[in-house]
C-alpha atoms as a PDB file:
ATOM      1  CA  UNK A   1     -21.413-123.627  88.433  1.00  0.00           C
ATOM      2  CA  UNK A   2     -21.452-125.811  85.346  1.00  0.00           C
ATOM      3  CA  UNK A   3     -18.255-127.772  84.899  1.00  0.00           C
ATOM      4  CA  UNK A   4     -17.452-125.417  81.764  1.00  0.00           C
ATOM      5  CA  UNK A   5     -17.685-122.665  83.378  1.00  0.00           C
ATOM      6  CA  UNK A   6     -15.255-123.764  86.578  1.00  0.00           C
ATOM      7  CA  UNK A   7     -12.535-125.180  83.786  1.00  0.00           C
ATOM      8  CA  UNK A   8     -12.401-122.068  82.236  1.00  0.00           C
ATOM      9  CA  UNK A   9     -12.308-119.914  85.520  1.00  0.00           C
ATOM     10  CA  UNK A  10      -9.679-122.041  86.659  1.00  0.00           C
ATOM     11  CA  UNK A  11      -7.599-121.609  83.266  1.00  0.00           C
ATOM     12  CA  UNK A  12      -7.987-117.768  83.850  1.00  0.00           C
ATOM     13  CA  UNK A  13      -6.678-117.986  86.907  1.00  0.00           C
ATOM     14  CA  UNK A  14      -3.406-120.091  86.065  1.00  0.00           C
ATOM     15  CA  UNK A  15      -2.964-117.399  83.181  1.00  0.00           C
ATOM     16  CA  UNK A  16      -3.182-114.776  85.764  1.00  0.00           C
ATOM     17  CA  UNK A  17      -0.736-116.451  88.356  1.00  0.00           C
ATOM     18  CA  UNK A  18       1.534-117.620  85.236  1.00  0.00           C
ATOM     19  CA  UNK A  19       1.471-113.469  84.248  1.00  0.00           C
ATOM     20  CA  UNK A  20       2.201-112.499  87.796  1.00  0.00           C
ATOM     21  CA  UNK A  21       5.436-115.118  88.355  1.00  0.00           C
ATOM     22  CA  UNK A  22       6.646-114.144  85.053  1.00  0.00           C
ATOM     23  CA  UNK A  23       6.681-110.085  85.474  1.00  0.00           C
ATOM     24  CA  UNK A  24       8.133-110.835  89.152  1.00  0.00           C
ATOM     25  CA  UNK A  25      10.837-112.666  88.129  1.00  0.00           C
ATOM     26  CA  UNK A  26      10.797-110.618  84.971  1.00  0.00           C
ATOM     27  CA  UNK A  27      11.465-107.628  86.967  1.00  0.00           C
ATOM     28  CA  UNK A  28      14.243-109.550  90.063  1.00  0.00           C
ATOM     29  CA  UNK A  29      16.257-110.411  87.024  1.00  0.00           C
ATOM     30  CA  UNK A  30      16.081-106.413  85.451  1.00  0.00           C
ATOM     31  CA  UNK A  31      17.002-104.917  89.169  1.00  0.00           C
ATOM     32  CA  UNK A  32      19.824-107.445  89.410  1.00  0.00           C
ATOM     33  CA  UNK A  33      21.021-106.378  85.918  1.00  0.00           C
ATOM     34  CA  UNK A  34      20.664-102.982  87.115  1.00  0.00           C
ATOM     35  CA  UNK A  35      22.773-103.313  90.313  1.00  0.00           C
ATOM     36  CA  UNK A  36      25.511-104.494  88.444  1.00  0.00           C
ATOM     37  CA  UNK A  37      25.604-101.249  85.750  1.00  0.00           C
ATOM     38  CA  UNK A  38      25.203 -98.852  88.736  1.00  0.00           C
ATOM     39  CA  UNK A  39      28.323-100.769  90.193  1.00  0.00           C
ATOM     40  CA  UNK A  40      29.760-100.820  87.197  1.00  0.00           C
ATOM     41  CA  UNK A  41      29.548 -97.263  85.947  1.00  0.00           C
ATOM     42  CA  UNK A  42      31.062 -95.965  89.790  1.00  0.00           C
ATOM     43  CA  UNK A  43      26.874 -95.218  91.455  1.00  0.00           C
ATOM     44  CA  UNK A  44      27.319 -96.344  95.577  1.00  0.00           C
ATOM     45  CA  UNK A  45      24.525 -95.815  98.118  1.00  0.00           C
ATOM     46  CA  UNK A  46      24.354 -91.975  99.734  1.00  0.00           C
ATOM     47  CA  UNK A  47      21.774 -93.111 102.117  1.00  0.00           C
ATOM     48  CA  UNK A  48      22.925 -89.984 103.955  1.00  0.00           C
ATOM     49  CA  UNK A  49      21.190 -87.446 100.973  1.00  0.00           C
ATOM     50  CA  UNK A  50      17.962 -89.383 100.665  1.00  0.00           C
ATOM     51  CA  UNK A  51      16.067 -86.506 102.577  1.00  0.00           C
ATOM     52  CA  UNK A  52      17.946 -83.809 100.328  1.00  0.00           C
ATOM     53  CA  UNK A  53      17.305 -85.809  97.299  1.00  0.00           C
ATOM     54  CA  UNK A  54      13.630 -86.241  98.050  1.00  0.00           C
ATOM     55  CA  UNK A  55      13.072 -82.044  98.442  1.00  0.00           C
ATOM     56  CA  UNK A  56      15.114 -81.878  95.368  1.00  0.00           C
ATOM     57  CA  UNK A  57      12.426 -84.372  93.258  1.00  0.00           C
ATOM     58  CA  UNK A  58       9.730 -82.721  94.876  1.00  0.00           C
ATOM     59  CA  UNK A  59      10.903 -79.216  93.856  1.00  0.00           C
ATOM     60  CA  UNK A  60      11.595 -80.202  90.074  1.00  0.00           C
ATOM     61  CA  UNK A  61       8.372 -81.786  89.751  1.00  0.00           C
ATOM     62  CA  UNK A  62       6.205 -79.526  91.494  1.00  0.00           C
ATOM     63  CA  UNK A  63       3.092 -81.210  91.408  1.00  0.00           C
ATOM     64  CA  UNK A  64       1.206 -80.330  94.736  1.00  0.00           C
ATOM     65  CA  UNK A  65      -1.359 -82.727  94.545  1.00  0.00           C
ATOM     66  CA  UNK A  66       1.518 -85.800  95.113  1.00  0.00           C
ATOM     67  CA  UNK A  67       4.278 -86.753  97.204  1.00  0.00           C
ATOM     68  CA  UNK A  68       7.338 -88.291  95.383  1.00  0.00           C
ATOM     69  CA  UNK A  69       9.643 -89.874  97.937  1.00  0.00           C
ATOM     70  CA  UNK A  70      12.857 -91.630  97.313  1.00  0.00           C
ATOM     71  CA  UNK A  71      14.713 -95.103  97.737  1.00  0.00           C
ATOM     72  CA  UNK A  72      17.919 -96.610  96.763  1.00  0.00           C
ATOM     73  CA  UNK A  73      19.783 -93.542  96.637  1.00  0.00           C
ATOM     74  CA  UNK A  74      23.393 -93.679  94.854  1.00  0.00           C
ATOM     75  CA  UNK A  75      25.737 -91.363  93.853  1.00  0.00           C
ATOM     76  CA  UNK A  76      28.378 -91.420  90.605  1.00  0.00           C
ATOM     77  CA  UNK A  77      31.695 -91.586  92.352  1.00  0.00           C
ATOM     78  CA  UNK A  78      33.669 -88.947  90.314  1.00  0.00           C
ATOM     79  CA  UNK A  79      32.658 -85.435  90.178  1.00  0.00           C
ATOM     80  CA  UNK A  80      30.508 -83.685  89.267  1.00  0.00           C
ATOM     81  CA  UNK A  81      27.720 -84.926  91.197  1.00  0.00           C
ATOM     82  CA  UNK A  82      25.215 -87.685  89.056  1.00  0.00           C
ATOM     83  CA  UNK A  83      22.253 -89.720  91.667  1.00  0.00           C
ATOM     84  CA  UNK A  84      20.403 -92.131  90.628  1.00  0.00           C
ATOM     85  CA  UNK A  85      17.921 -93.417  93.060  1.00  0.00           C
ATOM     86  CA  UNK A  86      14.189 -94.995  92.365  1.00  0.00           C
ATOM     87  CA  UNK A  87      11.360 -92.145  92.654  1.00  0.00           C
ATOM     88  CA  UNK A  88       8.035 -93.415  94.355  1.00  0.00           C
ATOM     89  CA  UNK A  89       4.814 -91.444  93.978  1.00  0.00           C
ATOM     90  CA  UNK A  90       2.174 -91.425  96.896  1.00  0.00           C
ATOM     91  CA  UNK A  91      -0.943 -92.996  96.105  1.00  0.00           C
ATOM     92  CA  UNK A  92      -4.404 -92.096  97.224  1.00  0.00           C
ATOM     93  CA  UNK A  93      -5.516 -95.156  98.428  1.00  0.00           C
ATOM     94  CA  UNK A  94      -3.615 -97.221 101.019  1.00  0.00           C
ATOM     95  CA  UNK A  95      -4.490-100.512  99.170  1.00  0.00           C
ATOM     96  CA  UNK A  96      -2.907 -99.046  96.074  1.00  0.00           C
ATOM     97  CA  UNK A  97       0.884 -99.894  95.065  1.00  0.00           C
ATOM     98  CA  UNK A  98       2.401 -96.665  94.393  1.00  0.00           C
ATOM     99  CA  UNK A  99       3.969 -96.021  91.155  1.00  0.00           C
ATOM    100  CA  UNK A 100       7.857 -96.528  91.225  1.00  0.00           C
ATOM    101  CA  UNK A 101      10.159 -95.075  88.797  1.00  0.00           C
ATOM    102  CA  UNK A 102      14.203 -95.094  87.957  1.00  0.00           C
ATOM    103  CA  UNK A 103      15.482 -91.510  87.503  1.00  0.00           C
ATOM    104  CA  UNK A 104      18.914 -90.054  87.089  1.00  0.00           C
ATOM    105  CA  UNK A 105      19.344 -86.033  88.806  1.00  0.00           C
ATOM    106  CA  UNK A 106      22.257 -84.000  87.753  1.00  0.00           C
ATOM    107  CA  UNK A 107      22.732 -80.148  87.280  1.00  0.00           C
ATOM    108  CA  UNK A 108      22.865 -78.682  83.827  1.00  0.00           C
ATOM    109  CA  UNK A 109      23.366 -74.802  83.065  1.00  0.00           C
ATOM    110  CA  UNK A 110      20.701 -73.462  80.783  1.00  0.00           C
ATOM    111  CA  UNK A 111      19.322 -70.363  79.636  1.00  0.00           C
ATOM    112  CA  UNK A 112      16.267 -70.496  81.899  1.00  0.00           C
ATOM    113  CA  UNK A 113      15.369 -71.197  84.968  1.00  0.00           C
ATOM    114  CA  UNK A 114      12.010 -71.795  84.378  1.00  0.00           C
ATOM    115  CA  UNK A 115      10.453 -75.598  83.957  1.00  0.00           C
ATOM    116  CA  UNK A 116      10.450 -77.801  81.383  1.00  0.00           C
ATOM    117  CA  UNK A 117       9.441 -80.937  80.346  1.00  0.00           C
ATOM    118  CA  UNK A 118      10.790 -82.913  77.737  1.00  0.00           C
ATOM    119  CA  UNK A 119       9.042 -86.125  76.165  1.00  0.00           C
ATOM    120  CA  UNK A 120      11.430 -88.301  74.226  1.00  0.00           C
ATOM    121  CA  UNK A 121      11.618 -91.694  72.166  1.00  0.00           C
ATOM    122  CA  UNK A 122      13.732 -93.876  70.746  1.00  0.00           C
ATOM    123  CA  UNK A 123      15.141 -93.633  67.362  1.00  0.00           C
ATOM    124  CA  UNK A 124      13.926 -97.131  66.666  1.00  0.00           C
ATOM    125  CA  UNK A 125       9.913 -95.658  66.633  1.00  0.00           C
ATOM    126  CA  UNK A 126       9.849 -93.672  63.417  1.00  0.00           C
ATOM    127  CA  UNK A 127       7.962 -90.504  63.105  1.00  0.00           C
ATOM    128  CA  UNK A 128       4.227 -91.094  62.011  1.00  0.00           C
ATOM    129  CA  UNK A 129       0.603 -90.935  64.308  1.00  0.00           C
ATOM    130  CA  UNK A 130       1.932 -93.533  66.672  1.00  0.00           C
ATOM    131  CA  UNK A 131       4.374 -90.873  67.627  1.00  0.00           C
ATOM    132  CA  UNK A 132       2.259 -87.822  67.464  1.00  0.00           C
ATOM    133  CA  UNK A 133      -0.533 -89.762  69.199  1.00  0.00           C
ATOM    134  CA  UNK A 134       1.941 -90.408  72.058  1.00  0.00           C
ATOM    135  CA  UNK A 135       3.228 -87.249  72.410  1.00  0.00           C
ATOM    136  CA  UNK A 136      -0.407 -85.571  72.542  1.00  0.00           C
ATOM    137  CA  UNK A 137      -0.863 -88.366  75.640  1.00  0.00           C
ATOM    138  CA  UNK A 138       2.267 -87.613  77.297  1.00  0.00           C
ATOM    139  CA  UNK A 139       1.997 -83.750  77.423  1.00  0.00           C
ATOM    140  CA  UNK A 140      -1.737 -84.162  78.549  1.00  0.00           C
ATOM    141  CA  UNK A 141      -3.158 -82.450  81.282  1.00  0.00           C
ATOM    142  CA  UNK A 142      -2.811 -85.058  83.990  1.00  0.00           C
ATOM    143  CA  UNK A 143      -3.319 -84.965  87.743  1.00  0.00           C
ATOM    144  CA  UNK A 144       0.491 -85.699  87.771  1.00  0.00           C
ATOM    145  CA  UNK A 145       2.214 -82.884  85.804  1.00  0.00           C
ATOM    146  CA  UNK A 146       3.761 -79.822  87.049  1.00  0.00           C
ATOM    147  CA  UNK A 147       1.719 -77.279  88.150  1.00  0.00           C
ATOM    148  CA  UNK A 148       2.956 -74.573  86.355  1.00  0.00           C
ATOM    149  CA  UNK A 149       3.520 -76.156  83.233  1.00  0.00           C
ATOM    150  CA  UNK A 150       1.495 -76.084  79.862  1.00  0.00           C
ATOM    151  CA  UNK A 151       1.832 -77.485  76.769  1.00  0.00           C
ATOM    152  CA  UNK A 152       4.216 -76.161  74.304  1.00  0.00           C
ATOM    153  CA  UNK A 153       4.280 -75.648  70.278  1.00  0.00           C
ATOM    154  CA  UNK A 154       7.378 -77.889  69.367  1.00  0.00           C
ATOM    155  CA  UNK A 155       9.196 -75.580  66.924  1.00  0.00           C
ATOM    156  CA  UNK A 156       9.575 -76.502  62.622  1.00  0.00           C
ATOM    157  CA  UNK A 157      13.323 -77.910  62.743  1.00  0.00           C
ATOM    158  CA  UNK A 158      11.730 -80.474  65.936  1.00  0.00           C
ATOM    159  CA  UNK A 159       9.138 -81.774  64.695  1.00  0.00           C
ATOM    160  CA  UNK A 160       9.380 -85.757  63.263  1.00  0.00           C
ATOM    161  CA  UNK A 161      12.629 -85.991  65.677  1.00  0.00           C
ATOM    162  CA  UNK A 162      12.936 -88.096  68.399  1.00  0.00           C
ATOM    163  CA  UNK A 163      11.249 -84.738  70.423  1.00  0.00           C
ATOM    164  CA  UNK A 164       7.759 -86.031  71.192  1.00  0.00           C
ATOM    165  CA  UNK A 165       6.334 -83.005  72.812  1.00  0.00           C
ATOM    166  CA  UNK A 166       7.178 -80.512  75.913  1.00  0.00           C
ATOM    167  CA  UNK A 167       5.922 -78.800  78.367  1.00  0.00           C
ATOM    168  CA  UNK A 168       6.816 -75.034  79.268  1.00  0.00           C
ATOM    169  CA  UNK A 169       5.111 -72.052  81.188  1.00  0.00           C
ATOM    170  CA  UNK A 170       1.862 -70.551  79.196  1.00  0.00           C
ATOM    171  CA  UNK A 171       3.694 -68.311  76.294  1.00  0.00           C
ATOM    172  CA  UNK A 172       7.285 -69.341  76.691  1.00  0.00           C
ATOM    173  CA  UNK A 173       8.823 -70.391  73.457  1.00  0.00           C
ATOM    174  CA  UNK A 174      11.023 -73.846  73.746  1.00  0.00           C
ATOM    175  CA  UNK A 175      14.524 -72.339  72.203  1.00  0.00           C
ATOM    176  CA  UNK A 176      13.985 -69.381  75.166  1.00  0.00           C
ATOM    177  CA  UNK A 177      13.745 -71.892  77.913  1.00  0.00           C
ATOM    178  CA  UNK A 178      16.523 -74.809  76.591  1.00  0.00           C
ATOM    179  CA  UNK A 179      19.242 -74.248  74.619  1.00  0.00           C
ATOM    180  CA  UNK A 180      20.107 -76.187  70.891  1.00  0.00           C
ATOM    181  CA  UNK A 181      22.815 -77.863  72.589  1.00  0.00           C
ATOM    182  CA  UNK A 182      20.390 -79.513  75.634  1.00  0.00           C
ATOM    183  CA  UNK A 183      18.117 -80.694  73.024  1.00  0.00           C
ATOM    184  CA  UNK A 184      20.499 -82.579  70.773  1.00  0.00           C
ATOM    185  CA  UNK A 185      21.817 -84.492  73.936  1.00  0.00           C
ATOM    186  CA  UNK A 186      18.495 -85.014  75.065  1.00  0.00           C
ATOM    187  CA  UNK A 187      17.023 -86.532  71.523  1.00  0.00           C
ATOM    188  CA  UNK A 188      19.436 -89.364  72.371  1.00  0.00           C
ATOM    189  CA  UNK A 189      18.798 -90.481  75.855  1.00  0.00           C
ATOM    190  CA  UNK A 190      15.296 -92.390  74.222  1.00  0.00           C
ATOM    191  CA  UNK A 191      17.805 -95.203  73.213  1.00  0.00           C
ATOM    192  CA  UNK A 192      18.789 -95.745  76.711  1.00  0.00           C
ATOM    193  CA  UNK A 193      15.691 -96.085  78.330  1.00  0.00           C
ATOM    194  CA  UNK A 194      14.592 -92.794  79.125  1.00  0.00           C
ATOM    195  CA  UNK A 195      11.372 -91.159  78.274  1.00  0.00           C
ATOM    196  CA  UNK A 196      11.138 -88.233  80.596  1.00  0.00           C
ATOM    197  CA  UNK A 197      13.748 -85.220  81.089  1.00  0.00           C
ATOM    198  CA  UNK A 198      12.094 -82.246  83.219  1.00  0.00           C
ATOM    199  CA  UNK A 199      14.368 -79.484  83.552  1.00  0.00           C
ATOM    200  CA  UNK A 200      13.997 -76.721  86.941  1.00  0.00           C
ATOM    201  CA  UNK A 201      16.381 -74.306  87.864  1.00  0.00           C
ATOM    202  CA  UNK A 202      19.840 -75.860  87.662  1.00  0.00           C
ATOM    203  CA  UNK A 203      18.801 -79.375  87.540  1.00  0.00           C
ATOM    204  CA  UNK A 204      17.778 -82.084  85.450  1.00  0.00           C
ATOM    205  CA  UNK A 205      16.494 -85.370  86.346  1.00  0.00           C
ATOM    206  CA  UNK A 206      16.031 -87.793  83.283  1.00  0.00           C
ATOM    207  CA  UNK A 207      13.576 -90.701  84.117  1.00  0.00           C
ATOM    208  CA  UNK A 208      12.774 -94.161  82.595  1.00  0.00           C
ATOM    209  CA  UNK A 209       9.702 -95.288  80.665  1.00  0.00           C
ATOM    210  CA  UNK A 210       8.184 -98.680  80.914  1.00  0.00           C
ATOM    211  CA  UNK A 211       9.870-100.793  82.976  1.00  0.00           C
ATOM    212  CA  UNK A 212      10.049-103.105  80.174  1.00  0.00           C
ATOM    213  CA  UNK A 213      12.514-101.015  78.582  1.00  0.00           C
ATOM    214  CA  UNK A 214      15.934-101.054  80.480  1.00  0.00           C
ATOM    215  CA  UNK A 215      16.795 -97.997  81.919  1.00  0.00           C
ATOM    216  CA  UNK A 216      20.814 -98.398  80.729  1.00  0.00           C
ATOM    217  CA  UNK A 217      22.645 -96.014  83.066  1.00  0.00           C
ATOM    218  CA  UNK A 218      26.280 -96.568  81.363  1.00  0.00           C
ATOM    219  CA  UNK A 219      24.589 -95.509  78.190  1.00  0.00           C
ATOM    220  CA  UNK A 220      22.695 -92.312  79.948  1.00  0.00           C
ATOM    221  CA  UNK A 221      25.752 -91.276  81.909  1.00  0.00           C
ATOM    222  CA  UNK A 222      27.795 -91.864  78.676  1.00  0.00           C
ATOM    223  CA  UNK A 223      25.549 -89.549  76.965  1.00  0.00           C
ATOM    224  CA  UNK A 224      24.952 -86.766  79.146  1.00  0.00           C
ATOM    225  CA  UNK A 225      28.501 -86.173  79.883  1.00  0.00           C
ATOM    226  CA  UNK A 226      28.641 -82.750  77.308  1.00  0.00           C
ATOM    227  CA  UNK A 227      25.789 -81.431  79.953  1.00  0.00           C
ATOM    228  CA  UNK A 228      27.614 -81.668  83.120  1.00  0.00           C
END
């Protein structure tokens, strides 16, 4: 190999081990953070409910073609019942990290008991084809949605809010399946991390986008406090 070659190889690979210490330690630092808000806010390990809590992510995702299991399990001291616990989805290969995500589970009464699945952002992204580009990505028709679930027309009044796009069963209407009140809790809980909300029966579970982001439990718990 000519000695240009191997000096540039070998810069690409101190880039690449430079990239890897800084997202670890990146990421010890955000976990750490995030210990002390869970302790904080009143969360403490249920290691007890991890098998109940791992049928009850299963069941609101309902996406046969995964398994979602769960780790770090906590529950919100005070009543009524809030977890919060990191949701792992199986991967297909056994080489293969799989994808790990923080999610908060709570019931909520609705009009519906169907599913729904809410795509959110932040109120610091304005409204323009950035937004409509990711929202046409996030309700795609992915291996990992819910089986039962399509997209959905947002309505008029929804549209350019912090709403990116939803999912629904085929012909269902978004107003019949959540009510006015949900969704102007919901349009919030983009500026505390969250991306996700998918709504099953009488439960909710609200989970983080990029890890990047902080997923601010005080905030989330703060906010979805008219829901419980």
């Amino acid at each position: 190999m000519p000695e240009s070659n191997a000096v540039v190889l070998a810069g690409v690979v101190l880039v690449a081990v430079a990239l890897a210490v800084w997202v670890f330690t990146a990421r010890r630092k955000q976990r750490k953070a995030q210990e002390e808000r869970l302790d904080r806010v009143g969360f403490r390990p249920c290691p007890d409910e991890k098998s109940t809590l791992e049928a009850l992510a299963n069941r609101v995702k309902s996406d046969r073609g995964h398994q979602y299991r769960v780790e770090q399990p906590r529950r919100l001291a005070a009543e009524p019942a809030v977890y919060y616990y990191v949701k792992l989805r199986d991967t297909q290969h056994a080489d293969e990290e799989p994808h790990a995500g923080e999610e908060l589970l709570f019931r909520v009464r609705r009009r519906s008991n169907a599913g729904v699945v809410l795509t959110v952002k932040p109120s610091s992204l304005a409204p323009g084809l950035a937004t409509r580009m990711l929202g046409a990505v996030a309700t795609g028709p992915w291996a990992t949605q819910p089986d039962d679930l399509v997209r959905l027309e947002l309505p008029a009044d929804l549209k350019d809010t912090n709403l990116l796009g939803a999912l629904g069963p085929p012909g269902a209407s978004l107003y019949d399946l959540v009510d006015a009140s949900i969704l102007s809790v919901v349009q919030g809980i983009g500026d505390a991390g969250a991306m996700t909300i998918t709504l099953r029966d009488d439960w909710c579970a609200v989970e983080a986008g990029h890890w990047q982001v902080p997923f601010r439990v005080d905030e989330l718990v703060a906010r979805i406090r008219p829901l419980l």
